[in-house]
C-alpha atoms as a PDB file:
ATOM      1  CA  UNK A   1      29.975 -34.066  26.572  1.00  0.00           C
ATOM      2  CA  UNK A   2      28.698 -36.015  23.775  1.00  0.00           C
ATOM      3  CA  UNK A   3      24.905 -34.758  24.589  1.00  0.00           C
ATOM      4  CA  UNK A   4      26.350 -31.560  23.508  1.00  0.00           C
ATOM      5  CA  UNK A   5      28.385 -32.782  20.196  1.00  0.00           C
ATOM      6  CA  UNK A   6      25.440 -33.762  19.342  1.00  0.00           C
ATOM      7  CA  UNK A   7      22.985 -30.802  19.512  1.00  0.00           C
ATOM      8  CA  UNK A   8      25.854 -28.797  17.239  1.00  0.00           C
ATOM      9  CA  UNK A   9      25.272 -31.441  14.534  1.00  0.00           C
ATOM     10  CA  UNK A  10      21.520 -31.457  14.291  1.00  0.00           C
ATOM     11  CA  UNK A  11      21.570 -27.242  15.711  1.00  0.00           C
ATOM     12  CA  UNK A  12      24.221 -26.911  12.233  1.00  0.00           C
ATOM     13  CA  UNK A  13      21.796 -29.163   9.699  1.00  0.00           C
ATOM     14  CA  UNK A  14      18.652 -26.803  11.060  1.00  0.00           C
ATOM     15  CA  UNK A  15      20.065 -23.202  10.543  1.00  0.00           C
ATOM     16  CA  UNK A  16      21.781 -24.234   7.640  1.00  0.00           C
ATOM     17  CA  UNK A  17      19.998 -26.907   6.002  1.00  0.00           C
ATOM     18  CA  UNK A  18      21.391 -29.350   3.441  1.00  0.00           C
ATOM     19  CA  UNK A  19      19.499 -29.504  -0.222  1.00  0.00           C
ATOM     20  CA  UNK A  20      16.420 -27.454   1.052  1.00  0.00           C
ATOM     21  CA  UNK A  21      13.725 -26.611  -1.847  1.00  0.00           C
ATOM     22  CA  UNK A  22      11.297 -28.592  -4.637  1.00  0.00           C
ATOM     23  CA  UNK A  23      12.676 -30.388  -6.852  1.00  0.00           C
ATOM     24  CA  UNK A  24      11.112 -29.613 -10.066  1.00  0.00           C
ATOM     25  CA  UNK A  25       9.275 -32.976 -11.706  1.00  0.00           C
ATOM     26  CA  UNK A  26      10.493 -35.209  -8.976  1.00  0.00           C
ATOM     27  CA  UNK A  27      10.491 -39.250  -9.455  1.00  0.00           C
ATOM     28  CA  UNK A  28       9.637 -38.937  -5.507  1.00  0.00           C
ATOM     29  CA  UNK A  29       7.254 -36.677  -3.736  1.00  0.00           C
ATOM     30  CA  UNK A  30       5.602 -37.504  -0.357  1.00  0.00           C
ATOM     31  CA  UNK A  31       4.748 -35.189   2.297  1.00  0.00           C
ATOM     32  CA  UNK A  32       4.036 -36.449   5.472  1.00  0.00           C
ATOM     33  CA  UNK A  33       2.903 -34.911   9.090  1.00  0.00           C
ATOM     34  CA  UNK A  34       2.491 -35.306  12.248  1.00  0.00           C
ATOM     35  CA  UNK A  35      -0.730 -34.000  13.820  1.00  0.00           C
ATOM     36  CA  UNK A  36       0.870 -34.195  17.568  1.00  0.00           C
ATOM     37  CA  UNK A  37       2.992 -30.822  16.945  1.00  0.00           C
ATOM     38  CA  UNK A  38       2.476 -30.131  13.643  1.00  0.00           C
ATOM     39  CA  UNK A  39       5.598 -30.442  12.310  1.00  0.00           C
ATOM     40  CA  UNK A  40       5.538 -31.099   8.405  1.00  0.00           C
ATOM     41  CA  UNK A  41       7.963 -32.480   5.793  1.00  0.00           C
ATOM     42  CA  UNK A  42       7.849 -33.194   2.027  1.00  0.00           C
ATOM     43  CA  UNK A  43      10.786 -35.513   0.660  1.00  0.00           C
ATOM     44  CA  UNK A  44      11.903 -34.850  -3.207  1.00  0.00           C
ATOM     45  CA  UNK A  45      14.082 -37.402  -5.048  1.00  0.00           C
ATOM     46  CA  UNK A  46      15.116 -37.953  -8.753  1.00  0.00           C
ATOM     47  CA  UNK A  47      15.878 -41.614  -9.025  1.00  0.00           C
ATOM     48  CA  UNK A  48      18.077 -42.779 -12.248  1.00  0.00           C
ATOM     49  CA  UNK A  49      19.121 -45.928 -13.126  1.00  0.00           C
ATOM     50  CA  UNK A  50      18.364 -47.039  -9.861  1.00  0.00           C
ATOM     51  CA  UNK A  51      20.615 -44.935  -8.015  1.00  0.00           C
ATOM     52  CA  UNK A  52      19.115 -41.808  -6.310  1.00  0.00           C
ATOM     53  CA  UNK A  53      20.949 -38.982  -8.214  1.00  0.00           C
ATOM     54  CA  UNK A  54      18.886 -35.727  -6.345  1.00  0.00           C
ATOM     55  CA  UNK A  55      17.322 -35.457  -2.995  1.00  0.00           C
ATOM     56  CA  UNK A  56      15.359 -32.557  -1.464  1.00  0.00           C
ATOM     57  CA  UNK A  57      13.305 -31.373   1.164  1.00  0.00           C
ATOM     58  CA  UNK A  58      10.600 -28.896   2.548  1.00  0.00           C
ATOM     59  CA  UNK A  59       8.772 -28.495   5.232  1.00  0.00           C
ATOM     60  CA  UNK A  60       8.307 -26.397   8.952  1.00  0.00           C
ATOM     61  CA  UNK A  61       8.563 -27.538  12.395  1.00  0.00           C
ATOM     62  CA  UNK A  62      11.206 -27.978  15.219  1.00  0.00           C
ATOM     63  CA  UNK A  63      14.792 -28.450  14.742  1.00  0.00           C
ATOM     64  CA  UNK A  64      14.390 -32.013  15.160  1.00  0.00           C
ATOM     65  CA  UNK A  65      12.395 -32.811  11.778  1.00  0.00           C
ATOM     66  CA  UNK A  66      14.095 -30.263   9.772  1.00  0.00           C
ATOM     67  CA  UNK A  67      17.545 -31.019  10.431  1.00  0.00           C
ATOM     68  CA  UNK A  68      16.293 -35.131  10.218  1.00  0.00           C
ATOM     69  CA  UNK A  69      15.267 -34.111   7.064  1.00  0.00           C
ATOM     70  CA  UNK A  70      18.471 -32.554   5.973  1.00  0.00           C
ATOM     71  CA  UNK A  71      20.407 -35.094   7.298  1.00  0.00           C
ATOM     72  CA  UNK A  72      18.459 -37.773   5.196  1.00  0.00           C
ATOM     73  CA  UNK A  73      18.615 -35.403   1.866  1.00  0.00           C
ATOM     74  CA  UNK A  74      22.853 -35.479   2.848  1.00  0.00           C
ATOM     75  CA  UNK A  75      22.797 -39.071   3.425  1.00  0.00           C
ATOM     76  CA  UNK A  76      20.851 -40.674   0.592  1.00  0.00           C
ATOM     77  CA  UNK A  77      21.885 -39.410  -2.141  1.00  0.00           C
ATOM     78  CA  UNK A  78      24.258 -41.047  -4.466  1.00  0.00           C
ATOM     79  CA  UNK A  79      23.294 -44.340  -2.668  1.00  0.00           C
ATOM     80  CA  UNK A  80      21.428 -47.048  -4.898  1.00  0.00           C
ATOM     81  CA  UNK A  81      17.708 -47.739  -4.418  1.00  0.00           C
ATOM     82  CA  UNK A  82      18.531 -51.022  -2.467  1.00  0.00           C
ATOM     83  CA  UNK A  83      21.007 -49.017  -0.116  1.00  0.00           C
ATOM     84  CA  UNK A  84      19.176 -46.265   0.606  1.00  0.00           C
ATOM     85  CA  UNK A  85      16.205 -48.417   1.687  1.00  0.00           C
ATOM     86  CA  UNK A  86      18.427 -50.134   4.446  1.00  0.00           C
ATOM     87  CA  UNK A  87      20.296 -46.957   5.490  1.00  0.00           C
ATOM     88  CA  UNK A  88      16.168 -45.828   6.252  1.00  0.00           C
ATOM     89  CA  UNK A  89      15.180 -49.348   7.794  1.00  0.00           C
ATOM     90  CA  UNK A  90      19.073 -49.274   9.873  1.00  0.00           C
ATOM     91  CA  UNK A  91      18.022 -45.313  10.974  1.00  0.00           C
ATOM     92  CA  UNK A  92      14.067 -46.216  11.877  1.00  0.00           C
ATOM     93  CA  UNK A  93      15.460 -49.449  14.103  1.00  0.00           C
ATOM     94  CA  UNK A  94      17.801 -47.276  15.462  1.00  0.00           C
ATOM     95  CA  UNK A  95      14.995 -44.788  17.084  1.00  0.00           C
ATOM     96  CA  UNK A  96      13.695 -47.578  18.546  1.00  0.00           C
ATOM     97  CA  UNK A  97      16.441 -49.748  19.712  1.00  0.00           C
ATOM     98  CA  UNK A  98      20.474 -48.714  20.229  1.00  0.00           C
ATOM     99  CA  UNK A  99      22.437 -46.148  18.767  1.00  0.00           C
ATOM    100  CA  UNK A 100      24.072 -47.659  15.585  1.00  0.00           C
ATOM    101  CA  UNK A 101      27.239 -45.927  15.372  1.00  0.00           C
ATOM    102  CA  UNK A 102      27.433 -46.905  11.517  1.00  0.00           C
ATOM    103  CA  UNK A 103      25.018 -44.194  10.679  1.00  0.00           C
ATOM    104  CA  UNK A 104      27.473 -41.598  11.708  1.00  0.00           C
ATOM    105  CA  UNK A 105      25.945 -38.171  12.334  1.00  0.00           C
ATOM    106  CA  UNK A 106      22.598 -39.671  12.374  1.00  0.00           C
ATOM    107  CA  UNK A 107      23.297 -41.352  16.174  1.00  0.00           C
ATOM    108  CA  UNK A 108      23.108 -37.271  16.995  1.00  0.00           C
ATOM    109  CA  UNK A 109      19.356 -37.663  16.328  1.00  0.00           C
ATOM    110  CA  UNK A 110      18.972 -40.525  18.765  1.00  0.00           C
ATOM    111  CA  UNK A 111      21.758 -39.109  21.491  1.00  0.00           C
ATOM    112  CA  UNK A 112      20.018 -35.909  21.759  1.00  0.00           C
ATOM    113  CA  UNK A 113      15.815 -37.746  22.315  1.00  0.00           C
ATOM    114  CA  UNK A 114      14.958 -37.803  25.508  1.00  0.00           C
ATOM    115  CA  UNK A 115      11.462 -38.473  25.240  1.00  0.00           C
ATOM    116  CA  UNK A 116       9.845 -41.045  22.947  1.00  0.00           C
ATOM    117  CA  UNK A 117       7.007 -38.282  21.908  1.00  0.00           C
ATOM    118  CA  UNK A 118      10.285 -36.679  20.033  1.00  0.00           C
ATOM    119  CA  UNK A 119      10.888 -39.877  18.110  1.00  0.00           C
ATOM    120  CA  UNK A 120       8.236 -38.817  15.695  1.00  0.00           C
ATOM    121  CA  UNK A 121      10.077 -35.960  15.001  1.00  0.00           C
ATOM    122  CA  UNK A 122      13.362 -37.132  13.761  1.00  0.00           C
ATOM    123  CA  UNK A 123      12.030 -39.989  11.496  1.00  0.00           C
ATOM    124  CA  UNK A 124       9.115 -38.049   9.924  1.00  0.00           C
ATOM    125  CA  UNK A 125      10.909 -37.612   6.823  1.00  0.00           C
ATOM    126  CA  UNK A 126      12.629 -41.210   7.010  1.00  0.00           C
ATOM    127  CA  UNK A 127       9.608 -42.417   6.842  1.00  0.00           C
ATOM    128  CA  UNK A 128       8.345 -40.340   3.841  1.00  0.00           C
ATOM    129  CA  UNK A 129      10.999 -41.230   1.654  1.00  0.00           C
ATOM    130  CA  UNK A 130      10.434 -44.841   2.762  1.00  0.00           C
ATOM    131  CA  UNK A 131       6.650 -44.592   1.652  1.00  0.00           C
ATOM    132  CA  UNK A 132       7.514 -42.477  -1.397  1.00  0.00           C
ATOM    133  CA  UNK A 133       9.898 -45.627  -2.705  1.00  0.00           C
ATOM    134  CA  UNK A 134       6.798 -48.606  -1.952  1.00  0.00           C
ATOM    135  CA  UNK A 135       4.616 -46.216  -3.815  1.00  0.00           C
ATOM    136  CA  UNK A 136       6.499 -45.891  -7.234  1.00  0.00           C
END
């Protein structure tokens, strides 16, 4: 029952995707992909006074990245620098350990893996934002 809960989730952040499109003169750019089935991603964020006021994404692939990716533009922004790198650090442990039901919608992502090849997919752009804020 939940299985299915969560496919509607990440099914509704892929048709209709959250904050989709460049962000002109972005604070944040980092594109990231993953050679194994060529999904793709590019992260966008404005970043002021340490807060991360815009978030944005691009990108092609399965529903799995793209939604991810929607999902993270929904969820980080608003959220100070600090916070936003923990939500990505709490999300990336997640994939590899126990669904943290703190991260709300995002336990969809991990509910509805069932192989660890798919893993890739849903923290792609997780862990472009996460390289985009080191590099700054």
């Amino acid at each position: 029952m939940l299985q299915n809960f969560y496919k509607e989730i990440v099914l509704d952040h892929y048709q209709r995707p959250r904050n989709r499109g460049e962000l002109e003169n972005a604070d944040l750019e980092e594109h990231l992909n993953n050679p194994l089935c060529g999904d793709q991603v590019t992260v966008y964020a404005n970043l002021r006074d340490g807060k991360v006021e815009q978030v944005a994404f691009t990108g092609r692939g399965c529903s799995i990245s793209q939604a991810s990716a929607s999902m993270l533009a929904e969820r980080l922004r608003g959220k100070s620098r600090e916070e936003a790198e923990e939500e990505i650090e709490a999300f990336l442990k997640m994939m590899r350990t126990e669904e943290n039901e703190e991260l709300g919608d995002l336990v969809a992502l991990k509910g509805i893996i069932q192989t660890p090849n798919r893993i890739r997919c849903a923290t792609l752009a997780w862990d472009a934002f996460r390289r985009g804020l080191k590099g700054e």
